[in-house]
C-alpha atoms as a PDB file:
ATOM      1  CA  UNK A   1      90.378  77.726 107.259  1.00  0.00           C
ATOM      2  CA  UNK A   2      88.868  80.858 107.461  1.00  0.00           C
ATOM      3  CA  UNK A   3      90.609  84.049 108.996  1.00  0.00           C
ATOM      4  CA  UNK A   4      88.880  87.140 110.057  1.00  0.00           C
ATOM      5  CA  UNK A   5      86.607  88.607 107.566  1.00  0.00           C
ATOM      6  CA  UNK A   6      87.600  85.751 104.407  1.00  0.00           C
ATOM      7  CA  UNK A   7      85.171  85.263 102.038  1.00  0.00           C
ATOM      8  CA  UNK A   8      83.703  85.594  98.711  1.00  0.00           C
ATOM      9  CA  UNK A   9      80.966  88.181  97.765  1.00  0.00           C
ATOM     10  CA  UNK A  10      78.531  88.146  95.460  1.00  0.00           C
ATOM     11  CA  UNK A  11      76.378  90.920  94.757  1.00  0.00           C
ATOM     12  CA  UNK A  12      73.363  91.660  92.607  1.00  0.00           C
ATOM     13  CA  UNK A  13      72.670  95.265  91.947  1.00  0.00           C
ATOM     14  CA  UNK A  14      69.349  96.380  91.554  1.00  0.00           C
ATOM     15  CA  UNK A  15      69.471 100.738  91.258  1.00  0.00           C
ATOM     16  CA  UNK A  16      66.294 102.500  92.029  1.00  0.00           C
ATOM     17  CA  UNK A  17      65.536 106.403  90.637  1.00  0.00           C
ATOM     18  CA  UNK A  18      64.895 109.292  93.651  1.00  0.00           C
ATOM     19  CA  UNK A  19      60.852 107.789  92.966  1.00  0.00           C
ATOM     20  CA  UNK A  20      61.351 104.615  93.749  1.00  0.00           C
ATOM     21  CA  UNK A  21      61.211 102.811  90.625  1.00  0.00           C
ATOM     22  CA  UNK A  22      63.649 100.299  89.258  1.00  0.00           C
ATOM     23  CA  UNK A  23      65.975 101.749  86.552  1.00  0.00           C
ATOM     24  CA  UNK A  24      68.566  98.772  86.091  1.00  0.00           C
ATOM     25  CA  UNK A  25      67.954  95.106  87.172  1.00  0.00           C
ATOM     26  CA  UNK A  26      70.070  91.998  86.449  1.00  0.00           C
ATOM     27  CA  UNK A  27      67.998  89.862  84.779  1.00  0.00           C
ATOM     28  CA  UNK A  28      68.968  86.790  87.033  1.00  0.00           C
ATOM     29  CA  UNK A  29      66.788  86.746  90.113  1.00  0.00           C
ATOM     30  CA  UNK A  30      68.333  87.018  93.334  1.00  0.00           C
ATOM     31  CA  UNK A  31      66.830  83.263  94.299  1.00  0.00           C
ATOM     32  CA  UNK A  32      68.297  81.480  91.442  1.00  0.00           C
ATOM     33  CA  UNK A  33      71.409  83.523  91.669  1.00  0.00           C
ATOM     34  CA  UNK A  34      71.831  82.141  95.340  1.00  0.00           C
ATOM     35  CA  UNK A  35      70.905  78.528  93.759  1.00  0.00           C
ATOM     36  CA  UNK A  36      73.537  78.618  91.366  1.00  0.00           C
ATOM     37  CA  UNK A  37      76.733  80.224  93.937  1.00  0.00           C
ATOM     38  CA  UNK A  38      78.403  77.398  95.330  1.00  0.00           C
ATOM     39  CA  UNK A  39      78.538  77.325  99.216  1.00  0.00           C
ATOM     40  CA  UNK A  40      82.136  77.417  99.672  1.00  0.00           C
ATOM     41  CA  UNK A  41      85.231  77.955  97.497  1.00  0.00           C
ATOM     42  CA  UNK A  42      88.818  76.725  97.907  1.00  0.00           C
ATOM     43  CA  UNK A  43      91.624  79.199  97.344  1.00  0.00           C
ATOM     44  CA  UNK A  44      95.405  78.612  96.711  1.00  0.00           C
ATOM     45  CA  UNK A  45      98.216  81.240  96.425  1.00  0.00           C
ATOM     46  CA  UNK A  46     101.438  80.770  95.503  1.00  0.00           C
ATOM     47  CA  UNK A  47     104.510  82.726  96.027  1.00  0.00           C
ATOM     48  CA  UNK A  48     108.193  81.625  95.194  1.00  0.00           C
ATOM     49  CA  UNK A  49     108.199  78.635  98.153  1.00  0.00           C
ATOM     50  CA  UNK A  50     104.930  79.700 100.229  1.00  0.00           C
ATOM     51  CA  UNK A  51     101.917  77.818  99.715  1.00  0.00           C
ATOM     52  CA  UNK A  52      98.391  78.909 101.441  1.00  0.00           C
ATOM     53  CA  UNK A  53      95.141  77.448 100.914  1.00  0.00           C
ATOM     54  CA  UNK A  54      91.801  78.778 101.595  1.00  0.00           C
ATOM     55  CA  UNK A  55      88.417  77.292 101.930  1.00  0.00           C
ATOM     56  CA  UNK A  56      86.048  80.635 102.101  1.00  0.00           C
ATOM     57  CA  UNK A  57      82.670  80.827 102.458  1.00  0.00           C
ATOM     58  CA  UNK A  58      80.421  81.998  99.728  1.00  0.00           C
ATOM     59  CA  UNK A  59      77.738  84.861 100.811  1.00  0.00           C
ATOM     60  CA  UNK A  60      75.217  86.392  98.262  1.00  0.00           C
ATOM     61  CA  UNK A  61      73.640  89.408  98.525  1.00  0.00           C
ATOM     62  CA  UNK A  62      70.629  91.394  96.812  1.00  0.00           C
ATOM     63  CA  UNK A  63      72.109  95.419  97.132  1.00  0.00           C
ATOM     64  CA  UNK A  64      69.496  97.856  96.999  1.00  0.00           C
ATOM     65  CA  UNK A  65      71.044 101.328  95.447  1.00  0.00           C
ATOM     66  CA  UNK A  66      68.760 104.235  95.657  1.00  0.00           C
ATOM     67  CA  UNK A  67      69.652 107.779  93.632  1.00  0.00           C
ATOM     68  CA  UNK A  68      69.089 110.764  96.090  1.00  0.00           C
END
């Protein structure tokens, strides 16, 4: 069940200098890093007698950060 805006995030950071040019890179590429994410995860949270269980969707994402 997934409510509202439920998921997991994964992001891979790539920064860029004011020129353009790439100062920091993960060294896993963004396509394998995709491969390897599973598509969905399932969640569970307990509190004293409350039980809730999640299955979220899994979204990866290549972020782009640019100095200015």
């Amino acid at each position: 069940m997934v409510d509202g805006d439920d998921r997991v995030l994964v992001s891979r950071y790539v920064l860029l200098d004011r020129s353009g040019d790439v100062v920091r890179a993960p060294e896993v590429p963004f396509e394998a890093l995709r491969a390897a994410a599973p598509r969905t995860v399932v969640s569970t949270t307990r509190y004293d007698d409350h039980t809730y269980t999640a299955r979220l969707p899994v979204f990866v994402r290549d972020a782009i950060v640019q100095a200015t």
